[in-house]
Protein backbone atom coordinates (compact mmCIF):
# COMPACT_ATOMS: atom_id res chain seq x y z
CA UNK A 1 -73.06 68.59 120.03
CA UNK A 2 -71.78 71.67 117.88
CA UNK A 3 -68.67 72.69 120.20
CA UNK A 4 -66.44 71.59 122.65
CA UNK A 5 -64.84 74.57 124.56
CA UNK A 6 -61.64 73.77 126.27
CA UNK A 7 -59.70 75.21 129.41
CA UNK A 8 -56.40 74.17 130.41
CA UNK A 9 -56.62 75.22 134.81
CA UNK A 10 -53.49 75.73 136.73
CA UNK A 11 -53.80 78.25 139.66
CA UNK A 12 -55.89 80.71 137.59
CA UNK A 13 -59.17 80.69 139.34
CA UNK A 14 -59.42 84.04 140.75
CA UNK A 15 -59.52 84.61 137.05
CA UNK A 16 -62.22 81.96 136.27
CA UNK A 17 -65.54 83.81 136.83
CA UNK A 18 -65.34 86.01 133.62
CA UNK A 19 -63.88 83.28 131.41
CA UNK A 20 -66.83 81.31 132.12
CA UNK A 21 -69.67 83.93 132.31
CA UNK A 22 -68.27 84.99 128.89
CA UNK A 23 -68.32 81.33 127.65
CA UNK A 24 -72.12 81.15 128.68
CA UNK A 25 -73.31 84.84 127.28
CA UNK A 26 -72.95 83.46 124.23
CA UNK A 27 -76.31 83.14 121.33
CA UNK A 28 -76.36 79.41 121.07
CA UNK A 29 -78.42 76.82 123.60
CA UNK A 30 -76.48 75.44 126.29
CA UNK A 31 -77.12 71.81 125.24
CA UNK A 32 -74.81 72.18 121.93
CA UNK A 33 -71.78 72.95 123.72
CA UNK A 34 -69.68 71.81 126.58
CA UNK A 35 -66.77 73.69 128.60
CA UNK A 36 -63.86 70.97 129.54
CA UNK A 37 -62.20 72.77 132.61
CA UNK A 38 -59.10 70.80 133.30
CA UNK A 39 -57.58 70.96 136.73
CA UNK A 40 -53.97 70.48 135.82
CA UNK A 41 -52.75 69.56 138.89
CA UNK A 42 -53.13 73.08 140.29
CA UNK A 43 -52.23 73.58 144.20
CA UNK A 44 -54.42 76.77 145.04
CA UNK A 45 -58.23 76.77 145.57
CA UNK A 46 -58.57 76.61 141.50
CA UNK A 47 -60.31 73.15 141.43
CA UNK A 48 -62.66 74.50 144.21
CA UNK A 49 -64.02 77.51 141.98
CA UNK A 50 -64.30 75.52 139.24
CA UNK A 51 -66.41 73.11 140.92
CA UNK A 52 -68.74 75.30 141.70
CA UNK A 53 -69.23 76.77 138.30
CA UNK A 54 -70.11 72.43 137.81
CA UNK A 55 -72.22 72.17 140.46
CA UNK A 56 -74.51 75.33 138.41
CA UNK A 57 -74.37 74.51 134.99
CA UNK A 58 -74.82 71.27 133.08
CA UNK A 59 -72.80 71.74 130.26
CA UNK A 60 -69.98 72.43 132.65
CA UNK A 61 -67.37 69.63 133.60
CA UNK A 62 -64.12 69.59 136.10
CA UNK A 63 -61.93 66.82 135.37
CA UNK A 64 -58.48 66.53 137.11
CA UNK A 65 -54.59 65.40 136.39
CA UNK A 66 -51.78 65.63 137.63
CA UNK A 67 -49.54 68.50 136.20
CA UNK A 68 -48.17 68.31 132.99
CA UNK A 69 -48.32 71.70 131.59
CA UNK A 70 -51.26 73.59 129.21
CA UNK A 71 -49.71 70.83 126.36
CA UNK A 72 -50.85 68.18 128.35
CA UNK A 73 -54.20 69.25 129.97
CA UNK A 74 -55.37 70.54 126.21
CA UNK A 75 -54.31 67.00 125.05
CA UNK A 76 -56.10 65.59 127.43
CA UNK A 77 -59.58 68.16 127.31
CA UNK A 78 -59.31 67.06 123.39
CA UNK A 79 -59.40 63.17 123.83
CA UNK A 80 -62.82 63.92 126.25
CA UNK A 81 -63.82 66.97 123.99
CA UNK A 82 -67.71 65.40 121.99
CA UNK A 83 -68.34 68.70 119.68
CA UNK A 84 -68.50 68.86 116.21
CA UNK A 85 -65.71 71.91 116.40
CA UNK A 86 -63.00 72.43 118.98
CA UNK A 87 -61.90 75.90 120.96
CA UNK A 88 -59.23 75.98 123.35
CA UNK A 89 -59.41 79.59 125.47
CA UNK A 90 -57.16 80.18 128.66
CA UNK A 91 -58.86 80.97 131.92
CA UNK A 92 -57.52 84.44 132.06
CA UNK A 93 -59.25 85.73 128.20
CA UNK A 94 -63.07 86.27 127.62
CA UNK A 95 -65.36 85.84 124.49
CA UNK A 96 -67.23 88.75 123.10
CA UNK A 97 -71.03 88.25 123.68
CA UNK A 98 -72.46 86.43 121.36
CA UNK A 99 -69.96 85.79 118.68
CA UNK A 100 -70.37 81.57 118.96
CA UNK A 101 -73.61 81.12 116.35
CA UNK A 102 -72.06 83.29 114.05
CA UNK A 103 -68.42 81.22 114.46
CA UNK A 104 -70.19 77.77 114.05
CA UNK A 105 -72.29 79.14 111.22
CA UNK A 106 -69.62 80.05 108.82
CA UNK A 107 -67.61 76.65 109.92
CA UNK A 108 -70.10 74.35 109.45
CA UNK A 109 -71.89 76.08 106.00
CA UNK A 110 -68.32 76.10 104.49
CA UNK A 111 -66.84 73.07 105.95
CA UNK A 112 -63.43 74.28 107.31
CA UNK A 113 -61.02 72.30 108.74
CA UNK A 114 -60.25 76.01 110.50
CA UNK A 115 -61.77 78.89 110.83
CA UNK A 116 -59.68 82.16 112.12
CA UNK A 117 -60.99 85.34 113.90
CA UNK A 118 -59.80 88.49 115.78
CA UNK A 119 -58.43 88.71 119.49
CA UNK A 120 -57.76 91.87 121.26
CA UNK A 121 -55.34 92.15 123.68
CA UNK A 122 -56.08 93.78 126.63
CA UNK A 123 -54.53 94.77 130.10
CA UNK A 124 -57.90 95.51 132.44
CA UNK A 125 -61.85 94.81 131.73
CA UNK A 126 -62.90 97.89 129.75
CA UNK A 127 -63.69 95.00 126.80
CA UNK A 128 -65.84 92.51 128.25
CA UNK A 129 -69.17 93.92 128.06
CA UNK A 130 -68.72 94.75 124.28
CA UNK A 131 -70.55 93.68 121.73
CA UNK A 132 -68.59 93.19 118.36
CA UNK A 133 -69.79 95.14 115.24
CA UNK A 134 -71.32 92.37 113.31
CA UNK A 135 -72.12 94.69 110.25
CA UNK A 136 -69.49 94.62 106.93
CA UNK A 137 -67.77 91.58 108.62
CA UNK A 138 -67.24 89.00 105.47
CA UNK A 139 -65.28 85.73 105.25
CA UNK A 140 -62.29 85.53 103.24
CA UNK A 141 -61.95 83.12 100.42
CA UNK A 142 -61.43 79.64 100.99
CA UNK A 143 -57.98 78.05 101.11
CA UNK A 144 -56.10 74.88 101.88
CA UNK A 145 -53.81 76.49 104.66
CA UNK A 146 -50.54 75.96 102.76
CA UNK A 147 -52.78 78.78 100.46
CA UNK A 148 -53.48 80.68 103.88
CA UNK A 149 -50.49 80.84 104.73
CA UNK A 150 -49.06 82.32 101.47
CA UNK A 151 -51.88 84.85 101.66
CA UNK A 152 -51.97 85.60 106.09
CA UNK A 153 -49.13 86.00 108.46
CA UNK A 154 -50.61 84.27 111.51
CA UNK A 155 -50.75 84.52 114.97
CA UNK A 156 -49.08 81.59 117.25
CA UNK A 157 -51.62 81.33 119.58
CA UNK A 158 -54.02 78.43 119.27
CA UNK A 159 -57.23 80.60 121.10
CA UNK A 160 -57.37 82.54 117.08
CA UNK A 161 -59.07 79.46 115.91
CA UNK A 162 -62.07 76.91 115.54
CA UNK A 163 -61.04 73.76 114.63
CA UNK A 164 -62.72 70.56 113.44
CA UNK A 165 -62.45 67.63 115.81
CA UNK A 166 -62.47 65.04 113.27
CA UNK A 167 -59.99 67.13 111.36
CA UNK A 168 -57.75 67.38 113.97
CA UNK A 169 -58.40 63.57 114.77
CA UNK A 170 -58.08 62.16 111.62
CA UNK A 171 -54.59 64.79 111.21
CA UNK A 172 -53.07 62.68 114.48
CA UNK A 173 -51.42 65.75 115.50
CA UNK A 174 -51.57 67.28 119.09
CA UNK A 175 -49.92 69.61 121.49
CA UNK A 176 -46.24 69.01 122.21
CA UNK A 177 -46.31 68.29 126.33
CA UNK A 178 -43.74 70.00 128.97
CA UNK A 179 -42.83 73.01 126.94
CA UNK A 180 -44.12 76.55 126.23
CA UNK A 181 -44.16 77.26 122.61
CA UNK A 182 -47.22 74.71 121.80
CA UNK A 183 -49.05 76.57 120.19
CA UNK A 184 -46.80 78.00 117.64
CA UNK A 185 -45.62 74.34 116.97
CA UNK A 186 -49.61 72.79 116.40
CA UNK A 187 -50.33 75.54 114.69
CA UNK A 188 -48.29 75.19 112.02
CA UNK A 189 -48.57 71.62 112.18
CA UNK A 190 -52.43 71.77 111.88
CA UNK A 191 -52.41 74.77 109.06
CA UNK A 192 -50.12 72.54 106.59
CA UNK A 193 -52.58 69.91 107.17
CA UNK A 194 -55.81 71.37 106.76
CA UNK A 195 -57.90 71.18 103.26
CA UNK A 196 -60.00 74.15 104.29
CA UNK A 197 -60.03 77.09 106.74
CA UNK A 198 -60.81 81.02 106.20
CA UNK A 199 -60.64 84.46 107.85
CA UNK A 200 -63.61 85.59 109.65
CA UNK A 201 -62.92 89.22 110.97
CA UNK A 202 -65.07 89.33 113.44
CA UNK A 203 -63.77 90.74 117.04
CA UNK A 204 -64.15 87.81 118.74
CA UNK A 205 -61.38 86.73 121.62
CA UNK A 206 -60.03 89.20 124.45
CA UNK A 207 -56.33 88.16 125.85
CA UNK A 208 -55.45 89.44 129.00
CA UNK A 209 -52.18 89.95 129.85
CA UNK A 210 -51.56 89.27 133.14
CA UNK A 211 -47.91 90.11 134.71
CA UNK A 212 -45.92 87.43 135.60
CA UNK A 213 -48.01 85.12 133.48
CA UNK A 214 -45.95 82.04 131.24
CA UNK A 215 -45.10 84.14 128.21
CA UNK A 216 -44.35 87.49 131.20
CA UNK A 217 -42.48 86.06 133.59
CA UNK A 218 -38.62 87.09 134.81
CA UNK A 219 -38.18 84.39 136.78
CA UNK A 220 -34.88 82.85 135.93
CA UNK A 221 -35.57 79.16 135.45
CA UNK A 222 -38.62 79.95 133.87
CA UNK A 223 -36.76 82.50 131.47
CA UNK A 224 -33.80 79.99 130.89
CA UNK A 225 -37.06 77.32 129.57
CA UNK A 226 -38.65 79.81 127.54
CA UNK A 227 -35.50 80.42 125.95
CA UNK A 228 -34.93 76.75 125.02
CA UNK A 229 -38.65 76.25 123.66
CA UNK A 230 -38.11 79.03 121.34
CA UNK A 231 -35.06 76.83 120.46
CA UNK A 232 -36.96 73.83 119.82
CA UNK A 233 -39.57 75.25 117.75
CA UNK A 234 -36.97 76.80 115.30
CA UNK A 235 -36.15 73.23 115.18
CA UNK A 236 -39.38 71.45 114.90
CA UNK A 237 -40.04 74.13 112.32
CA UNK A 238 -37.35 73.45 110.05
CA UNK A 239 -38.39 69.35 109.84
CA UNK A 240 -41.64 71.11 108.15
CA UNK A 241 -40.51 73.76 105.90
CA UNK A 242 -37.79 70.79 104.55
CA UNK A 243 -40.87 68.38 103.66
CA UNK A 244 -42.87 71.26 101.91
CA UNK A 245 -39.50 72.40 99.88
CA UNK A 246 -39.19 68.69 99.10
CA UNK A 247 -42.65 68.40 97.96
CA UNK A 248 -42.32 71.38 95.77
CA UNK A 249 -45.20 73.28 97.32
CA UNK A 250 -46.57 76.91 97.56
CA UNK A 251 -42.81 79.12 97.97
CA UNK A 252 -45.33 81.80 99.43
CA UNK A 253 -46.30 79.54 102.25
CA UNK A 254 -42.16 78.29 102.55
CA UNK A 255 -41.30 81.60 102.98
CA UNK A 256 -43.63 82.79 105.73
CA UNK A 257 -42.64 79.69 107.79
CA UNK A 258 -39.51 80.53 107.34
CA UNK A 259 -39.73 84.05 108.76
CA UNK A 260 -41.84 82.53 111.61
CA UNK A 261 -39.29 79.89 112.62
CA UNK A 262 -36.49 82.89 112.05
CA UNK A 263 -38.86 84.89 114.50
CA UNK A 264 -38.37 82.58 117.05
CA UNK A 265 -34.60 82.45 117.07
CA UNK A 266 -34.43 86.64 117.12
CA UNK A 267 -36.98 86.90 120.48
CA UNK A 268 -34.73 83.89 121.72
CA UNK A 269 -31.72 85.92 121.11
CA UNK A 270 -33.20 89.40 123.01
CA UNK A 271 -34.26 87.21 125.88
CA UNK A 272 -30.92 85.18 126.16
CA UNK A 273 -29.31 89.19 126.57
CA UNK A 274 -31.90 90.01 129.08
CA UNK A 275 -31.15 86.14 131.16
CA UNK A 276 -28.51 84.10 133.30
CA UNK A 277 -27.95 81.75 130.49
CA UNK A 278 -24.12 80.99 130.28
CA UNK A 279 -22.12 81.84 127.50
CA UNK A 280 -21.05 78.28 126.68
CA UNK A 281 -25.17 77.75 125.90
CA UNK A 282 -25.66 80.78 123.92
CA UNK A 283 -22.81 79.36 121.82
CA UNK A 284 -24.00 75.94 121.63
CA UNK A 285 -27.42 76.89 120.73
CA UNK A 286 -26.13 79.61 117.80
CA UNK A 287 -23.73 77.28 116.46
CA UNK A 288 -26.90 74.00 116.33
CA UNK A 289 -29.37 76.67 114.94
CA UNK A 290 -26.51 77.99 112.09
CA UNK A 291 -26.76 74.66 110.39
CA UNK A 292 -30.30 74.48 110.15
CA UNK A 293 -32.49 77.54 107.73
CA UNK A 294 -33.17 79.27 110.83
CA UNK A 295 -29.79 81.40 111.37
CA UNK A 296 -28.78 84.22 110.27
CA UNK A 297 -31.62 86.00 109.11
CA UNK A 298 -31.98 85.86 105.84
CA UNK A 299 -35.84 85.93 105.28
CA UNK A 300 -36.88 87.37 109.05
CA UNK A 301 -36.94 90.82 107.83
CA UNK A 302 -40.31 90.95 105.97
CA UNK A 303 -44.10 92.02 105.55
CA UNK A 304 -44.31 90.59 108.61
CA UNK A 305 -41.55 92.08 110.14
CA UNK A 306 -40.34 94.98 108.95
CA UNK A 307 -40.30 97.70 111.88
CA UNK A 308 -36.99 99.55 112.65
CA UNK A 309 -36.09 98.09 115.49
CA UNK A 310 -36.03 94.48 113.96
CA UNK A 311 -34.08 95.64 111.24
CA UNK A 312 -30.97 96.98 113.37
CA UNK A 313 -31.05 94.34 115.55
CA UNK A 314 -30.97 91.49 112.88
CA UNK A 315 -28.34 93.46 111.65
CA UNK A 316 -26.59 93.43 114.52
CA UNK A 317 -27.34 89.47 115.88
CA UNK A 318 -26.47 88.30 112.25
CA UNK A 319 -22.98 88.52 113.01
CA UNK A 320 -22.34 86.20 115.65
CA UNK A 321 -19.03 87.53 117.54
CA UNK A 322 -21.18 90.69 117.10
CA UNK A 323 -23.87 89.15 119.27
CA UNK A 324 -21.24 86.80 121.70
CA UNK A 325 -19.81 90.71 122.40
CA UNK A 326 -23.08 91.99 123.11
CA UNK A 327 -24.23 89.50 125.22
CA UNK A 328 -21.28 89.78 127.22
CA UNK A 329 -21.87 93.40 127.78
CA UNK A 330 -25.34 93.15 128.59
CA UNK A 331 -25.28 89.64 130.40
CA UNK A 332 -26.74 90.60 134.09
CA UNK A 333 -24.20 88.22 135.13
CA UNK A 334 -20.90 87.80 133.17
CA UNK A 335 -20.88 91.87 132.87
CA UNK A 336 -19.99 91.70 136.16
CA UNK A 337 -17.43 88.49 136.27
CA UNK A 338 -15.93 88.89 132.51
């Protein structure tokens, strides 16, 4: 079997239908790949339309557990997954038509560890039904991804990429379970690991973004978590840029980790002034993240970041009674109690 396809399912159904039609209008036969739907414990009628989808197509599969986040349920979609290459889409994006041969093509005839593509981000339909422009569309060079990663700022998100199974089996690394953030973690974790991968530019992935979805979402507890995973994978990050500085590698590659794990401390700063975190936490956290690489900004500011609204605001959260004051004076809370 060529590829296993997986999808983490918790209360997304009503979303199913064009996931999966866009998963099947693809150019290869039906018998070289499988879709993995897992039901992660989801408490709407999601396991119901997925079932049916099951019931239609024999390369389809529902298997259940009980909830342990999109960590878990891809952990558990990859230790079922058969293919030769694994893809991990949401239930909420779409594939371009046909864009699968081509994908599996330039994997297999180059055999990468990775391969990366292009997603589109999208807030209604208007890009289902289109067909990429296949024409001029060339892979990149080669690389190890410590090389890749010195050449590419890259994306978080783990639906930009094909992956190997038996890479990713043999690497022993999967998704960190009961936190948002995954992806950003395993993808760094996978791209320091991997002997080959390249750049195929082909539009291939549409991500819709739906209102109130994980990454959207106001909802205070939710807000206060996403806040603390961003936390954790400045940490997590800073355990792997320490082994490659140690190891002497690629400074290229050092550096663009480090602006990513700096990346996730600013967005974790902006959301703590926009939450009902207490002050006491915002302090705790700043003062824990000041003795690792990841604050203040020293390297955030960069070809990857470089717009102007970055640069006054590192400016401004570098100084940390700078940033204590403004949280206090934008704090939805303490503005009103300080």
């Amino acid at each position: 079997m060529r590829l296993s396809i997986i999808i983490p399912l918790y209360n997304s159904g009503h979303f199913l239908h064009k996931c999966i039609d866009s998963l099947l209008n693809q150019d290869i036969q039906r018998e070289a790949y499988e879709i993995l739907i897992i039901n992660d414990g989801s408490t709407d009628n999601s396991l119901e339309v997925a079932t049916t989808f099951e019931e239609k197509h024999s390369n389809i599969t529902v298997h259940s557990k009980a909830n342990g986040g999109v960590g878990s349920a891809r952990n558990f979609g990859l230790s079922l997954s058969k293919g030769e290459y694994i893809y991990f889409i949401d239930p909420d994006d779409y594939l371009a038509p046909g864009v699968l041969k081509t994908l599996l093509n330039v994997a297999k005839n180059n055999s990468l560890d990775i391969l990366t593509f292009i997603s589109q981000p999208t807030r209604d339909s208007k890009l289902y039904n289109e067909c990429p422009d296949f024409e001029g569309v060339e892979r990149s060079k080669v690389y190890s991804g410590i090389e890749y990663i010195a050449h590419y700022p890259f994306q978080n998100e783990v639906w930009w990429y094909l992956i190997k199974r038996s890479f990713i089996q043999t690497a022993k690394i999967t998704f960190i379970e009961d936190r948002w953030m995954e992806d950003a973690i395993i993808t760094a974790q996978l791209f320091i690991a991997a002997n080959k991968m390249a750049k195929l530019p082909l539009d291939t992935h549409r991500h819709l973004i739906v209102e109130g979805s994980a990454m959207t979402s106001k909802e205070p507890e939710h807000y206060l978590k996403v806040i603390d995973d961003n936390r954790n994978a400045a940490v997590v990050y800073e355990s792997l840029i320490n082994d490659l500085v140690l190891k002497n590698f690629n400074p290229n590659c050092i550096n663009r980790l480090r602006t990513k794990q700096q990346s996730f401390v600013f967005f974790m700063m902006v959301r703590m002034l926009k939450s009902t975190i207490d002050i006491g936490k915002v302090k705790l956290a700043i003062e824990a993240l000041s003795k690792t690489g990841a604050y203040p900004f020293t390297d955030f500011i960069s070809k990857d970041y470089n717009g102007i609204s970055y640069i006054i605001l590192t400016r401004l959260f570098n100084n940390k009674k700078r940033f204590y004051f403004l949280f206090r004076l934008f704090n939805p809370i303490l503005r009103f109690i300080s």
